[in-house]
C-alpha atoms as a PDB file:
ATOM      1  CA  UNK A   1       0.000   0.000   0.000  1.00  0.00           C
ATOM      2  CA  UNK A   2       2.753   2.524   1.194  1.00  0.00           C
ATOM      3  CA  UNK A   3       4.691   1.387  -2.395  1.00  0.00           C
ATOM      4  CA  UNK A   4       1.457   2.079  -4.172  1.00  0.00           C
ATOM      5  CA  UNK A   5       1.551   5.526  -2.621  1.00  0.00           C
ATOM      6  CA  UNK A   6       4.719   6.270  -3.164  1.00  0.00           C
ATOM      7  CA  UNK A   7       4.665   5.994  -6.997  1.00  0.00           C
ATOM      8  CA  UNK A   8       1.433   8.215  -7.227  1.00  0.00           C
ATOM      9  CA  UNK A   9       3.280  10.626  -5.150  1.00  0.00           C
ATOM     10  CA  UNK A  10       6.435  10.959  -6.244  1.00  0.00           C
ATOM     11  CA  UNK A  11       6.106  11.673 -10.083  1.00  0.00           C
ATOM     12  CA  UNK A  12       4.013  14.713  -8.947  1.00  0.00           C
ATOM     13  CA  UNK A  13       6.582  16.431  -6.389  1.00  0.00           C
ATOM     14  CA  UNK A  14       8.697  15.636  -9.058  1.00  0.00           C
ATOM     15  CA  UNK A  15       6.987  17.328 -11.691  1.00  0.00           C
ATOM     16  CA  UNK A  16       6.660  19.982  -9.093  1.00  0.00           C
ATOM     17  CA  UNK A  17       9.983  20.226  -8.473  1.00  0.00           C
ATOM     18  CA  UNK A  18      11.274  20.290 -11.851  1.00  0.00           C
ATOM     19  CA  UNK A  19       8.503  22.978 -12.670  1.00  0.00           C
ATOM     20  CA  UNK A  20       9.860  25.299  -9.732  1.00  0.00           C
ATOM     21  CA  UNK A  21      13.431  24.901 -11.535  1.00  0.00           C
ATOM     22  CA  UNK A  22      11.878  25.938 -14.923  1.00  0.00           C
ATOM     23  CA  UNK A  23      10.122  28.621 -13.095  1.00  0.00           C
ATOM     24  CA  UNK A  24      13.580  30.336 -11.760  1.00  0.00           C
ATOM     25  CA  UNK A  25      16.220  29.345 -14.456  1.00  0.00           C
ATOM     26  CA  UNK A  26      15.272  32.024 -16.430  1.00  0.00           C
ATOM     27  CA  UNK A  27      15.803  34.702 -13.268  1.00  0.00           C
ATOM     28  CA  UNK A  28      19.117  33.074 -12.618  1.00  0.00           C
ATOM     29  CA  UNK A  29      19.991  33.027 -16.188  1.00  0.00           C
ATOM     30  CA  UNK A  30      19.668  37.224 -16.160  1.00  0.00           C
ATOM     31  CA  UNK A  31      21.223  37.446 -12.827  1.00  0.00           C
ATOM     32  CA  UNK A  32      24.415  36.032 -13.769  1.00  0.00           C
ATOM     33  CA  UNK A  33      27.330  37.574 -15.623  1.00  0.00           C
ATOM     34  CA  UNK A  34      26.930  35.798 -18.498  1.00  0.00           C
ATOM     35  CA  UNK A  35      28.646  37.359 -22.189  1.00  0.00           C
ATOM     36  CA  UNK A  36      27.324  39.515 -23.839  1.00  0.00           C
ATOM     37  CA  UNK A  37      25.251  37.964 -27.187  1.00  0.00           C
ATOM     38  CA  UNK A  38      25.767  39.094 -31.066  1.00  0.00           C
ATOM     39  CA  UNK A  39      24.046  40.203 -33.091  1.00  0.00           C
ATOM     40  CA  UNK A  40      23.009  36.769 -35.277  1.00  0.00           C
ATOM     41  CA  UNK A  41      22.936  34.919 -31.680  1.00  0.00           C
ATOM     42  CA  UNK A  42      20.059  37.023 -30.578  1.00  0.00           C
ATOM     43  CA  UNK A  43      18.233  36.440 -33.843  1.00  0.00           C
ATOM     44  CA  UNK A  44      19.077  32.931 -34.438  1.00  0.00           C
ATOM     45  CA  UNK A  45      18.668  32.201 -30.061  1.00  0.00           C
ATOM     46  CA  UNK A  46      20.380  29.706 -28.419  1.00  0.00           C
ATOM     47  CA  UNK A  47      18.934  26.091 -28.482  1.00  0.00           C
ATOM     48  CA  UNK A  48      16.195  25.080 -26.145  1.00  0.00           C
ATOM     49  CA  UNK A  49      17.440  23.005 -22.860  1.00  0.00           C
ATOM     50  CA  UNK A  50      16.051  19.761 -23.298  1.00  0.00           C
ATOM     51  CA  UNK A  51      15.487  19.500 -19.198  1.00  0.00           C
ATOM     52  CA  UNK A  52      14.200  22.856 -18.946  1.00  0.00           C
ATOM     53  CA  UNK A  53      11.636  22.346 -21.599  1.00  0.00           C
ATOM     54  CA  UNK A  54      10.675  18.834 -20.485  1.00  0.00           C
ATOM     55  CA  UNK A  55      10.122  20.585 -16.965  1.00  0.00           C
ATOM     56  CA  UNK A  56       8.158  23.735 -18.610  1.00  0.00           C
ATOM     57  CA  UNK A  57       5.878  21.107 -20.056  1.00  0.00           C
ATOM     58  CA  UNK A  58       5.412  18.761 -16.774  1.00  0.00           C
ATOM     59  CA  UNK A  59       4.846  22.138 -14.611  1.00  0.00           C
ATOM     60  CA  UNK A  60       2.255  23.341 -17.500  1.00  0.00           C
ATOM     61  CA  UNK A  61       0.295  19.859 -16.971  1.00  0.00           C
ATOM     62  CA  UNK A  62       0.693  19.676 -13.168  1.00  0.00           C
ATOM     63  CA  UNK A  63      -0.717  23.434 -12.695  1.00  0.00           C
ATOM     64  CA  UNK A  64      -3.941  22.057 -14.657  1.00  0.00           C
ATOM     65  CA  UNK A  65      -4.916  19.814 -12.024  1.00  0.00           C
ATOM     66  CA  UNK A  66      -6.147  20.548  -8.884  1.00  0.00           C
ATOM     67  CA  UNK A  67      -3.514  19.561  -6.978  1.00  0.00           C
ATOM     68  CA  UNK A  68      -1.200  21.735  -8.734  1.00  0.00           C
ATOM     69  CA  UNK A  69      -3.840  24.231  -8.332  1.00  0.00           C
ATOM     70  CA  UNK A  70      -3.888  24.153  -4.882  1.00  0.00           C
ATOM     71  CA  UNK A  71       0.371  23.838  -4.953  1.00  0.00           C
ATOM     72  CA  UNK A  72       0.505  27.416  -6.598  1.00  0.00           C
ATOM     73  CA  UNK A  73      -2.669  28.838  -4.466  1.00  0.00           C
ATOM     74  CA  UNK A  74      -0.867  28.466  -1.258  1.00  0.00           C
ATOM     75  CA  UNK A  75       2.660  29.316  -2.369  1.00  0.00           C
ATOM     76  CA  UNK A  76       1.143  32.284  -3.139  1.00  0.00           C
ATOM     77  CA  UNK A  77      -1.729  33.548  -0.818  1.00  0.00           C
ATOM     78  CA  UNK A  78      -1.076  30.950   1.799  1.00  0.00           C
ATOM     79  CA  UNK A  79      -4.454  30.746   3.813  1.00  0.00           C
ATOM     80  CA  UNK A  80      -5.817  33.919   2.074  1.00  0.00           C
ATOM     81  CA  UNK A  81      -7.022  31.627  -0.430  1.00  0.00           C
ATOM     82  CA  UNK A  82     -10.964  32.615  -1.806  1.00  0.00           C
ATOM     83  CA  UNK A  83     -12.703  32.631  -4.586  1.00  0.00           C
ATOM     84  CA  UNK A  84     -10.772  32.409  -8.292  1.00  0.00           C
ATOM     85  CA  UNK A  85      -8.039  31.379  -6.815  1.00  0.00           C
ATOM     86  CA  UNK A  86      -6.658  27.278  -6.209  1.00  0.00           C
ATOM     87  CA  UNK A  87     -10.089  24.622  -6.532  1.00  0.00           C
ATOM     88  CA  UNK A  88     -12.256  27.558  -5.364  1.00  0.00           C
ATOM     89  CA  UNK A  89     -14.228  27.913  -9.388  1.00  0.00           C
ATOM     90  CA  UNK A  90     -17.353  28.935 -10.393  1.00  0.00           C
ATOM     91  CA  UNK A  91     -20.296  26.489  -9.763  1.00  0.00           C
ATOM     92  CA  UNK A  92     -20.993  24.532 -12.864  1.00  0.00           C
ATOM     93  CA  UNK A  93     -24.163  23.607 -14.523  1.00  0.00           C
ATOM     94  CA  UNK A  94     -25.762  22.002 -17.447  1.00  0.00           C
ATOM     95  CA  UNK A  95     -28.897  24.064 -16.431  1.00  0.00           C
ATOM     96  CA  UNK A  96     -27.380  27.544 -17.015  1.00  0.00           C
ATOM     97  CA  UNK A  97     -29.192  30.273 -18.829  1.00  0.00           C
ATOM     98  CA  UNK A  98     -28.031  28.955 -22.124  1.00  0.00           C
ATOM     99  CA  UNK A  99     -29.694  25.790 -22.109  1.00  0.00           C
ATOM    100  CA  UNK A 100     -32.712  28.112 -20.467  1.00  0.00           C
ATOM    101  CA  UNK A 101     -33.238  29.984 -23.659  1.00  0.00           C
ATOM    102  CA  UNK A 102     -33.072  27.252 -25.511  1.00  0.00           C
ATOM    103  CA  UNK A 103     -36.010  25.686 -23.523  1.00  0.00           C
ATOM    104  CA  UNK A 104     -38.162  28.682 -23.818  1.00  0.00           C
ATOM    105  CA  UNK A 105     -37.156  29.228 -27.469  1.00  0.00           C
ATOM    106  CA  UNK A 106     -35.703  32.251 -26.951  1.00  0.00           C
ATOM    107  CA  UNK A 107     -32.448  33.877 -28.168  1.00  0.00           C
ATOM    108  CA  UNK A 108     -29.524  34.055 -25.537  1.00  0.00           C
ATOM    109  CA  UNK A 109     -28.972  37.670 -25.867  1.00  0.00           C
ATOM    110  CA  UNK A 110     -32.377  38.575 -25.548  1.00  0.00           C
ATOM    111  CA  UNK A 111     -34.596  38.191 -22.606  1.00  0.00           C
ATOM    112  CA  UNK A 112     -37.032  35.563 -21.327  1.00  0.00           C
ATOM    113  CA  UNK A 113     -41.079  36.867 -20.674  1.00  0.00           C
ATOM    114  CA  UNK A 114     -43.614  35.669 -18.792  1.00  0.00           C
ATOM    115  CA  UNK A 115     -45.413  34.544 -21.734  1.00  0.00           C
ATOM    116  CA  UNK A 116     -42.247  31.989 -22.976  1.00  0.00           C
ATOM    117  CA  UNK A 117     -41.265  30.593 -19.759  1.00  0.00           C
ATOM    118  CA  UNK A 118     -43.535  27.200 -19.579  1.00  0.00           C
ATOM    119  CA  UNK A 119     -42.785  26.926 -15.576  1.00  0.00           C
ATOM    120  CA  UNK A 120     -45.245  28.459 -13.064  1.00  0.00           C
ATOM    121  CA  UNK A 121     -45.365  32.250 -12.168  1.00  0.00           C
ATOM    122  CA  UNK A 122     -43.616  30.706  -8.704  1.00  0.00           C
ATOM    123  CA  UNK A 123     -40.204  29.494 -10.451  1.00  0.00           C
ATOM    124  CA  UNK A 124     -40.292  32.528 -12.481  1.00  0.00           C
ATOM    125  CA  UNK A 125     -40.714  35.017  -9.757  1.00  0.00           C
ATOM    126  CA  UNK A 126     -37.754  33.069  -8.244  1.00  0.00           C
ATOM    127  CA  UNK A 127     -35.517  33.127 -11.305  1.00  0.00           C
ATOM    128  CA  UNK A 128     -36.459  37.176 -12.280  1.00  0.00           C
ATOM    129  CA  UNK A 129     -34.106  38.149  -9.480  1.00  0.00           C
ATOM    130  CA  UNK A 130     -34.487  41.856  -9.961  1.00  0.00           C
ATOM    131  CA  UNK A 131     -38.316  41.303 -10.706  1.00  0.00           C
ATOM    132  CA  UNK A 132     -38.724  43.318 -13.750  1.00  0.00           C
ATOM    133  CA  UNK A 133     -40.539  41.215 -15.358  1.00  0.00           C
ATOM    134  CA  UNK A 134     -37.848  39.473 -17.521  1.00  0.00           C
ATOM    135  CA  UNK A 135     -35.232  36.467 -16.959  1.00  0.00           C
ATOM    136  CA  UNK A 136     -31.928  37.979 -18.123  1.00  0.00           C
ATOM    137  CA  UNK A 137     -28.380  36.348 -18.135  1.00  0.00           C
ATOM    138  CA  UNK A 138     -27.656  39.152 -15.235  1.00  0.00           C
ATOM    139  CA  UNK A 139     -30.124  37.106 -13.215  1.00  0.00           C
ATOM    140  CA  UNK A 140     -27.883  34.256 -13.587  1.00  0.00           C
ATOM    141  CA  UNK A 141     -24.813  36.319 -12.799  1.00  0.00           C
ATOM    142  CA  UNK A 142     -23.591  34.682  -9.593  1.00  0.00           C
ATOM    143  CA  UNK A 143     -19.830  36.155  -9.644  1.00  0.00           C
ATOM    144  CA  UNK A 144     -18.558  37.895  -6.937  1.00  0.00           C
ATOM    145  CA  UNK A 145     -18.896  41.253  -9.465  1.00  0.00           C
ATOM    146  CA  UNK A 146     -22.776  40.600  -9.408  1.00  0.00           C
ATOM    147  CA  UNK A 147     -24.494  43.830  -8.211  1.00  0.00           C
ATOM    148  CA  UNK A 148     -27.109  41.670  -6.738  1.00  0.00           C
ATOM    149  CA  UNK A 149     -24.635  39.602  -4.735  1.00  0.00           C
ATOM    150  CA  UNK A 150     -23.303  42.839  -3.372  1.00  0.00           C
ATOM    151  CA  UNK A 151     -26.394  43.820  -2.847  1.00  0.00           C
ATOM    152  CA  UNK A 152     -27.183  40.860  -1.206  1.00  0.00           C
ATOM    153  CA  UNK A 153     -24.364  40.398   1.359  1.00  0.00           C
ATOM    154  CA  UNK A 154     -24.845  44.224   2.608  1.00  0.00           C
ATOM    155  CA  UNK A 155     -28.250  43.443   3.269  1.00  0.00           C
ATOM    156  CA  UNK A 156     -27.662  40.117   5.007  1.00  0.00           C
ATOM    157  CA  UNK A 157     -25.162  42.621   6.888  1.00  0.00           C
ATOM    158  CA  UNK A 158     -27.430  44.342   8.355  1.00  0.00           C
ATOM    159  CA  UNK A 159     -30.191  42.102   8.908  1.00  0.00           C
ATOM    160  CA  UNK A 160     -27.326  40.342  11.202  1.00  0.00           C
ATOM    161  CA  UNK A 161     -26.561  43.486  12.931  1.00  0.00           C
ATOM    162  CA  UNK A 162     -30.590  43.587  14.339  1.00  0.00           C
ATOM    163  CA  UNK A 163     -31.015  40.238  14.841  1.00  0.00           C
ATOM    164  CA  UNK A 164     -28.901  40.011  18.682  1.00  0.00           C
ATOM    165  CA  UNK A 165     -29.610  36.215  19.212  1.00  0.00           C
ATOM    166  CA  UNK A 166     -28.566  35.002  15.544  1.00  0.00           C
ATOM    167  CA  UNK A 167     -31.798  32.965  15.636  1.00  0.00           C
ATOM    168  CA  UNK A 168     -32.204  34.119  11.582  1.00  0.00           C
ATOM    169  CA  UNK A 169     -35.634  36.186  12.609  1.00  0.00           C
ATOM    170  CA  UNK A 170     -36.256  40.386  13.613  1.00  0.00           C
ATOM    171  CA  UNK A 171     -38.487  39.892  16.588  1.00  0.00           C
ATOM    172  CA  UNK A 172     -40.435  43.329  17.633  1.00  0.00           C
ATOM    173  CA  UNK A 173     -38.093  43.338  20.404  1.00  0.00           C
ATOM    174  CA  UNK A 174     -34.531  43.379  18.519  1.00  0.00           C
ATOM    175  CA  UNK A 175     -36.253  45.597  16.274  1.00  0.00           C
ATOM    176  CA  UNK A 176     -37.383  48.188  19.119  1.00  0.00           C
ATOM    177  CA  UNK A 177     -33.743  47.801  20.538  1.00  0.00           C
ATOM    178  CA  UNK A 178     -32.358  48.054  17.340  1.00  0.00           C
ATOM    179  CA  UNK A 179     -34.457  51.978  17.117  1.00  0.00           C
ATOM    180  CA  UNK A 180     -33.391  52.885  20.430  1.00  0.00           C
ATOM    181  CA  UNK A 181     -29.778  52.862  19.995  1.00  0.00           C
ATOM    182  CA  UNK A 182     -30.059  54.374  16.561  1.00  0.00           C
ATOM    183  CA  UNK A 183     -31.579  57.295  17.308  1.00  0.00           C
ATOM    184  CA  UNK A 184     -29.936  58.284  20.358  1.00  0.00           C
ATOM    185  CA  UNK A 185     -32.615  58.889  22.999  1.00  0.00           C
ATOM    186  CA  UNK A 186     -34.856  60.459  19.882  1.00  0.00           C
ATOM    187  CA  UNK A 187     -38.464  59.500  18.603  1.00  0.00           C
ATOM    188  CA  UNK A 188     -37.106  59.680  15.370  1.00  0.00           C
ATOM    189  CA  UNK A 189     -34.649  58.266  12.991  1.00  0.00           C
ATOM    190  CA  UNK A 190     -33.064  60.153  10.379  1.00  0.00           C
ATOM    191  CA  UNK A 191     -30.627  58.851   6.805  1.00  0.00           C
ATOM    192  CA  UNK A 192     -27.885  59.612   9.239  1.00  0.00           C
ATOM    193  CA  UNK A 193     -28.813  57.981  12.087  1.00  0.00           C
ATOM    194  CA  UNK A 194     -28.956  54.738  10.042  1.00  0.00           C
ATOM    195  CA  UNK A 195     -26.506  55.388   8.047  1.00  0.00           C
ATOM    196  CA  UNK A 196     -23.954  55.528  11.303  1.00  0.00           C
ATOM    197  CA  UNK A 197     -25.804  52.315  12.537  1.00  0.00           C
ATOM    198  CA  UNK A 198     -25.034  50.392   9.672  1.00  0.00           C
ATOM    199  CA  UNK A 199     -21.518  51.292   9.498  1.00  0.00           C
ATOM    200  CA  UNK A 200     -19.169  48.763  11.076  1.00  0.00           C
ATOM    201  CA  UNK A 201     -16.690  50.133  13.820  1.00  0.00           C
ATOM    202  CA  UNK A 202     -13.769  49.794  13.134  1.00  0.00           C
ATOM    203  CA  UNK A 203     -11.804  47.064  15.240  1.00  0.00           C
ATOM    204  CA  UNK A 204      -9.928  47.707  17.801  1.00  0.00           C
ATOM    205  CA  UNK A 205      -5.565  46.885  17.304  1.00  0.00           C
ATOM    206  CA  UNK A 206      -5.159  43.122  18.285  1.00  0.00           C
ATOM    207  CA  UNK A 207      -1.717  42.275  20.220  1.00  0.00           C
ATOM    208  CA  UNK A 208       0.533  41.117  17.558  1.00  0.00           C
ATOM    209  CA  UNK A 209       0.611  37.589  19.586  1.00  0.00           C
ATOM    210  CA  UNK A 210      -3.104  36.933  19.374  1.00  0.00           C
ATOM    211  CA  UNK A 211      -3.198  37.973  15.733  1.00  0.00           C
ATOM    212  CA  UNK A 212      -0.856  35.714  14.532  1.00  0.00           C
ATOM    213  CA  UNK A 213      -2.432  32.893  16.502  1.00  0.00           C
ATOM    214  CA  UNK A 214      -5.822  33.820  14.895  1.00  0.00           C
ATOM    215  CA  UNK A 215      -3.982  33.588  11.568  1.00  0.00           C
ATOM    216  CA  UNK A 216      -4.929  30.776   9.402  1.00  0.00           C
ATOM    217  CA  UNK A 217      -3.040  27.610   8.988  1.00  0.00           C
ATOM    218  CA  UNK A 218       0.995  28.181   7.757  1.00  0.00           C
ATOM    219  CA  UNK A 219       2.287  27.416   4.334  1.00  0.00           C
ATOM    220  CA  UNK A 220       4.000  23.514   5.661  1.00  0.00           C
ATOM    221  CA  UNK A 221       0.726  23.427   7.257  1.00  0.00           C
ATOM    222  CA  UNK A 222      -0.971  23.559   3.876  1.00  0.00           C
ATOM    223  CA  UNK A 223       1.787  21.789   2.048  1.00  0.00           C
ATOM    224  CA  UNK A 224       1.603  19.034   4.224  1.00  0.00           C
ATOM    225  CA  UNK A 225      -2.176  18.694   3.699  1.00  0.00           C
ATOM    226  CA  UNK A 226      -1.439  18.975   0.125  1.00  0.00           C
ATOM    227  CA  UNK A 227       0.742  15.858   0.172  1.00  0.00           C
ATOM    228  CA  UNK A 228      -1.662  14.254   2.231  1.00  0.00           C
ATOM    229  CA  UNK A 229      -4.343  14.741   0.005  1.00  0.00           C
ATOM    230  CA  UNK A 230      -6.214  16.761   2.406  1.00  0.00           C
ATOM    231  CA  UNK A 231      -5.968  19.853   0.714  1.00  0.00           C
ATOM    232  CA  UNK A 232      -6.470  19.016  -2.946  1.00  0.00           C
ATOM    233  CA  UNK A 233      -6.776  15.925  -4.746  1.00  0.00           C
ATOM    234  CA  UNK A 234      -4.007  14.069  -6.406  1.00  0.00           C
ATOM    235  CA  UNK A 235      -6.538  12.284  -8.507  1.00  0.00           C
ATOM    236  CA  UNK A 236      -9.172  14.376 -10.961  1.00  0.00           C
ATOM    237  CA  UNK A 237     -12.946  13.468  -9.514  1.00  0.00           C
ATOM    238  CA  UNK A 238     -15.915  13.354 -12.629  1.00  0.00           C
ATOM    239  CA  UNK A 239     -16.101  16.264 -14.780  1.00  0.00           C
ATOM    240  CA  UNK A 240     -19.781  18.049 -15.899  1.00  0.00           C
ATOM    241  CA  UNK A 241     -21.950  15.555 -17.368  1.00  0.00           C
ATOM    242  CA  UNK A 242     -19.646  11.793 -16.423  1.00  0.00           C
ATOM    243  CA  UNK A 243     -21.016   9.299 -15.424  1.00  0.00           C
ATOM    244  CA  UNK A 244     -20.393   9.619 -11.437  1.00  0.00           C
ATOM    245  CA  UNK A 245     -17.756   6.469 -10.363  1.00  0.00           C
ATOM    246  CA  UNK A 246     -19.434   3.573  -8.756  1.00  0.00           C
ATOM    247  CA  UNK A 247     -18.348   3.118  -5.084  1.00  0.00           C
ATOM    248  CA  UNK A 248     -19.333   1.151  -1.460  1.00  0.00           C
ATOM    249  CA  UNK A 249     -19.555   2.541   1.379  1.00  0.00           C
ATOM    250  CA  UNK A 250     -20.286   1.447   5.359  1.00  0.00           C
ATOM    251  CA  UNK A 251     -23.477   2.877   7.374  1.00  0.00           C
ATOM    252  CA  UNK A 252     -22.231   4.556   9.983  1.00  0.00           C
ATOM    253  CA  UNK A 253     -23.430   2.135  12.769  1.00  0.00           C
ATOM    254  CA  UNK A 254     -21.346  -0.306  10.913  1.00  0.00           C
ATOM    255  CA  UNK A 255     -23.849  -2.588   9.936  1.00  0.00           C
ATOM    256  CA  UNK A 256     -24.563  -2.411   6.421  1.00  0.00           C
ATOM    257  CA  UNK A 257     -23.038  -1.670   3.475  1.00  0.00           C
ATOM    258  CA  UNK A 258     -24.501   0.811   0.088  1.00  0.00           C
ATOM    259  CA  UNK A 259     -22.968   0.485  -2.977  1.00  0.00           C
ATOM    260  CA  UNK A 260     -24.149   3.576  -4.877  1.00  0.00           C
ATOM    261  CA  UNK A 261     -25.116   1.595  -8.425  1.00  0.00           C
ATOM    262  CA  UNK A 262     -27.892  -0.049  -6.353  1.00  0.00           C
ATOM    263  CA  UNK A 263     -29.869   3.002  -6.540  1.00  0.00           C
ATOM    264  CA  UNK A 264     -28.899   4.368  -9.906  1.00  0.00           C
ATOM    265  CA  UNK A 265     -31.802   3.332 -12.061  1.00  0.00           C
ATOM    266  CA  UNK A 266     -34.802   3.263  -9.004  1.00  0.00           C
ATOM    267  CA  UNK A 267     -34.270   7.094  -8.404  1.00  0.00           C
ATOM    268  CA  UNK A 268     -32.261  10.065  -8.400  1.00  0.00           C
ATOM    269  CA  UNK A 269     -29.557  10.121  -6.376  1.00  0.00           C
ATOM    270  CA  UNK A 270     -27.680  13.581  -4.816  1.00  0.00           C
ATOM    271  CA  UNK A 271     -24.307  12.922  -3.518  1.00  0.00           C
ATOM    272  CA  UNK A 272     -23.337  15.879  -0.812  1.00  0.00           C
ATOM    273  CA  UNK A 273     -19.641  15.912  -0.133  1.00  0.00           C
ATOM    274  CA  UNK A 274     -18.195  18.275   2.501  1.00  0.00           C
ATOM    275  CA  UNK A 275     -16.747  18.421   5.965  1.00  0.00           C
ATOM    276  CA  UNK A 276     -19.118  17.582   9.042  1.00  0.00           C
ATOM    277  CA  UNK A 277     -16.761  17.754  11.839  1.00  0.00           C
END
C-alpha cells in the first residue's frame, strides 16, 4: 500500500519540483554575468534546454490539475485563499441560462417573458431576481462582481446586525432595541442615524501575539495537507456531465453496506460531499 503511494506521489513532487526549476532558471539566467550575445545569436537564439523544456511542459500539466492548483494557491496567498483562486471555481451547470433559452425558445442575448417561460409564475418570480418582469443572463450572474450579490451580502449585513440572538428572525423586540440605539434617545430616525448604525466600527488593534495565533493555517501546514491529500486531490474526480464512479460505502453504525449503483436506475440520487466535523 505505502509502495502504491509512493509511486502516485512521487512523479508529482517531481513534476513539481522540476517545474519550480523551470520557473527560476530564467531569473538566474539574467542574474548572472553571463557574455554579452551578437548580433546573429540574438536572432538565431540559443537552443532550447532539453530539461528545462521537459520541466516547462510537466509544470504546465501539473498546474492544470487541482492539486497543482492548490500547490501554486498556497505558495502564493497561503491561507488567504478565496474565490478564483486554487479549486475555489465557479459552480458549474448544465442548467445555465443557455440551455434556459433554448427551452423557452428564446435567443440568448435577448430576454425571457412571462409569456415563454412554460414553468409556473412561482419558479419565475424566483428566477427574475431583480423582478422586472424578464429572466436575463444578469439574473444568472452569480460572480462575486454581481451587483445583486453585493447587494445581497450588505443586506444580510445588516439584517445580522438587528437580529442580537442570531436565531435568523427580527423579533419586535430586537427591532425596538435596534431603534433605540439608533436614534440616540430620539423619537425619530433620520438617513444619518442609520446610516452611522449600519456602518461597522472599526476594530480595535489586536496584540501582535493573538493575531498571529488567529492567523490561518501556515504554508507547511498547507503543504503538508497537500501531500496528504487533504488539501487538494491528487486524482481528478468526474467532470460536468460523467457518469459519477461507482463506489461502497459502510453505514455509519457499521452494519450495512450501500454500494451507490444499487440506486442508480430506481431514483435520483444527490451525492453531498463536505466536511461535518
Amino acid at each position: 500500500m505505502l509502495l502504491n503511494r509512493s509511486c502516485r506521489v512521487l512523479p508529482a513532487l517531481s513534476a513539481v519540483f522540476w517545474g519550480i526549476i523551470a520557473l527560476i532558471a530564467p531569473y538566474g539566467a539574467v542574474a548572472a554575468e553571463a557574455p554579452p550575445r551578437s548580433n546573429a545569436e540574438l536572432v538565431i537564439g540559443f537552443p532550447p534546454i532539453p530539461e528545462i523544456e521537459a520541466a516547462r511542459l510537466a509544470f504546465d500539466r501539473f498546474k492544470k490539475l487541482e492539486v497543482g492548483e492548490m500547490f501554486i494557491a498556497i505558495i502564493e496567498h497561503g491561507s488567504d485563499m478565496g474565490p478564483g483562486t486554487g479549486w475555489f471555481h465557479p459552480t458549474l451547470s448544465r442548467y445555465d441560462w443557455n440551455w434556459l433559452a433554448k427551452r423557452c425558445g428564446v435567443d440568448p442575448s435577448a430576454a425571457i417573458p412571462r409569456d415563454k417561460f412554460p414553468g409556473s409564475d412561482k419558479a419565475f418570480d424566483r428566477l427574475d431576481r431583480d423582478h422586472d418582469g424578464l429572466i436575463k443572463p444578469d439574473d444568472f450572474d452569480w460572480s462575486e462582481s454581481s451587483p445583486y450579490l453585493e447587494r445581497f451580502y450588505m443586506e444580510n449585513m445588516r439584517f445580522r446586525m438587528i437580529d442580537s440572538n442570531s436565531n435568523g428572525q427580527v423579533s419586535s423586540i430586537e427591532w425596538a432595541r435596534f431603534f433605540q440605539r439608533a436614534a440616540k434617545g430620539k423619537s425619530f430616525l433620520t438617513p444619518d442615524d442609520l446610516r452611522e448604525a449600519f456602518t461597522p466600527r472599526p476594530a480595535p488593534a489586536a496584540d501582535p501575539k493573538q493575531a498571529a495565533a488567529s492567523e490561518g493555517p501556515s504554508r507547511a501546514v498547507l503543504l503538508k495537507g497537500l501531500a496528504e491529500g487533504e488539501v487538494g486531490s491528487w486524482f481528478e474526480g468526474p467532470k460536468l456531465n460523467d457518469k459519477a464512479p461507482d463506489f461502497t460505502l459502510t453505514t455509519h453504525d457499521g452494519k450495512e453496506q450501500i454500494t451507490m449503483s444499487q440506486f442508480r436506475r430506481d431514483k435520483p440520487i444527490v451525492l453531498v460531499f463536505g466536511s461535518f466535523t
